[in-house]
Protein backbone atom coordinates (compact mmCIF):
# COMPACT_ATOMS: atom_id res chain seq x y z
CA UNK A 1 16.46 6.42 4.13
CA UNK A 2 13.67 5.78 1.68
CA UNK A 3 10.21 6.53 3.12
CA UNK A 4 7.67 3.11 3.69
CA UNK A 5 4.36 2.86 1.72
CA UNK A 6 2.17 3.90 4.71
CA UNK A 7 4.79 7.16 5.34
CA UNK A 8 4.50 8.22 1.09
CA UNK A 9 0.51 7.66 1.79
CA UNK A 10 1.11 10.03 4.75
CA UNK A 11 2.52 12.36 3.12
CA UNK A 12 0.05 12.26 -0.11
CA UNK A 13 -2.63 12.45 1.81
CA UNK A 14 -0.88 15.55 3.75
CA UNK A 15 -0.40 17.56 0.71
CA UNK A 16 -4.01 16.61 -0.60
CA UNK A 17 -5.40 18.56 2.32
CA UNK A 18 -2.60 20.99 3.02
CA UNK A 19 -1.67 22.17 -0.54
CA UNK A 20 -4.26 20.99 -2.65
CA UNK A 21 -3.61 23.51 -5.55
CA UNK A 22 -0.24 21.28 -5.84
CA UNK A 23 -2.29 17.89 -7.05
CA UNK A 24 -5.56 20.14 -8.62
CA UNK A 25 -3.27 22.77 -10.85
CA UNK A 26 0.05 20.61 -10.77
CA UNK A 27 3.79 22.39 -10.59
CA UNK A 28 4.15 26.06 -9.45
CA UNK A 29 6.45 26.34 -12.02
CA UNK A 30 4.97 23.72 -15.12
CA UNK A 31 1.63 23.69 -14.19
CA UNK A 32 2.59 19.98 -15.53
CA UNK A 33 -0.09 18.02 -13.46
CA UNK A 34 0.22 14.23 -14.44
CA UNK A 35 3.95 14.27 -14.25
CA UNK A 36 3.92 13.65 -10.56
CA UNK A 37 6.46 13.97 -7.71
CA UNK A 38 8.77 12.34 -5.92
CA UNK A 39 9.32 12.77 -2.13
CA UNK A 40 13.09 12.31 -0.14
CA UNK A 41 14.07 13.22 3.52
CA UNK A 42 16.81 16.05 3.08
CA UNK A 43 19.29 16.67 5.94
CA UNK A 44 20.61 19.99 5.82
CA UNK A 45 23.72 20.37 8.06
CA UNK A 46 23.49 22.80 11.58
CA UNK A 47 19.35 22.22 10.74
CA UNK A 48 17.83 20.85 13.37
CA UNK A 49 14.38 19.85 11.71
CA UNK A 50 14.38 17.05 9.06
CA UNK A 51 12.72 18.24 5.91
CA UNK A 52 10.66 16.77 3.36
CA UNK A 53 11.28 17.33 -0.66
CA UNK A 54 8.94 17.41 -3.08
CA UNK A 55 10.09 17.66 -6.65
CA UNK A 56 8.11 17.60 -9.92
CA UNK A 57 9.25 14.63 -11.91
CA UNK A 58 8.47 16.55 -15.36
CA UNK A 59 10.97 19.80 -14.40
CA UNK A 60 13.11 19.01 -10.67
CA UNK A 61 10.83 21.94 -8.95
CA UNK A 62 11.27 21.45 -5.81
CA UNK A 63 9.69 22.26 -2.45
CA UNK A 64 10.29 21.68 1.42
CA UNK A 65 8.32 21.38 4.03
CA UNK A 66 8.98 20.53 7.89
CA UNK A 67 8.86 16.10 8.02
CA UNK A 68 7.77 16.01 11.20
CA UNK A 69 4.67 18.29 10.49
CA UNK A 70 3.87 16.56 7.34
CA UNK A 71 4.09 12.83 9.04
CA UNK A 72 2.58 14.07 12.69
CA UNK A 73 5.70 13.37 14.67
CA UNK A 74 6.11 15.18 17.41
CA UNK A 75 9.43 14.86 19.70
């Protein structure tokens, strides 16, 4: 399920303040910064917590982090 426009400005905004070195230095791995990324949900099987992707559009790098901390959900 793709995410809505107010959930990717969620999630922008959440990496902004939470990993800023990601949108000031770009990629861990390219240091590529006006590539971009793109964001999907990613099920993993027998995982309980829905996680978030992050990849670098310039080289597939890609990181996770816990959906419902990045969107404030709380269950």
């Amino acid at each position: 399920m793709a995410y809505t426009d107010d959930q990717r400005q969620r999630i922008a905004a959440w990496i902004e303040q939470k990993v800023p070195r990601l949108t000031a230095e770009g990629c861990p791995l390219c240091t590529h910064a006006s590539a971009g990324y793109g964001v999907e949900r990613v099920v993993v099987p027998n995982l309980d917590v829905p996680l978030l992707a992050v990849a670098c559009r310039n080289c597939g790098y890609v990181m996770l982090f816990n959906e419902q901390a990045v969107l404030g959900v709380t269950t």
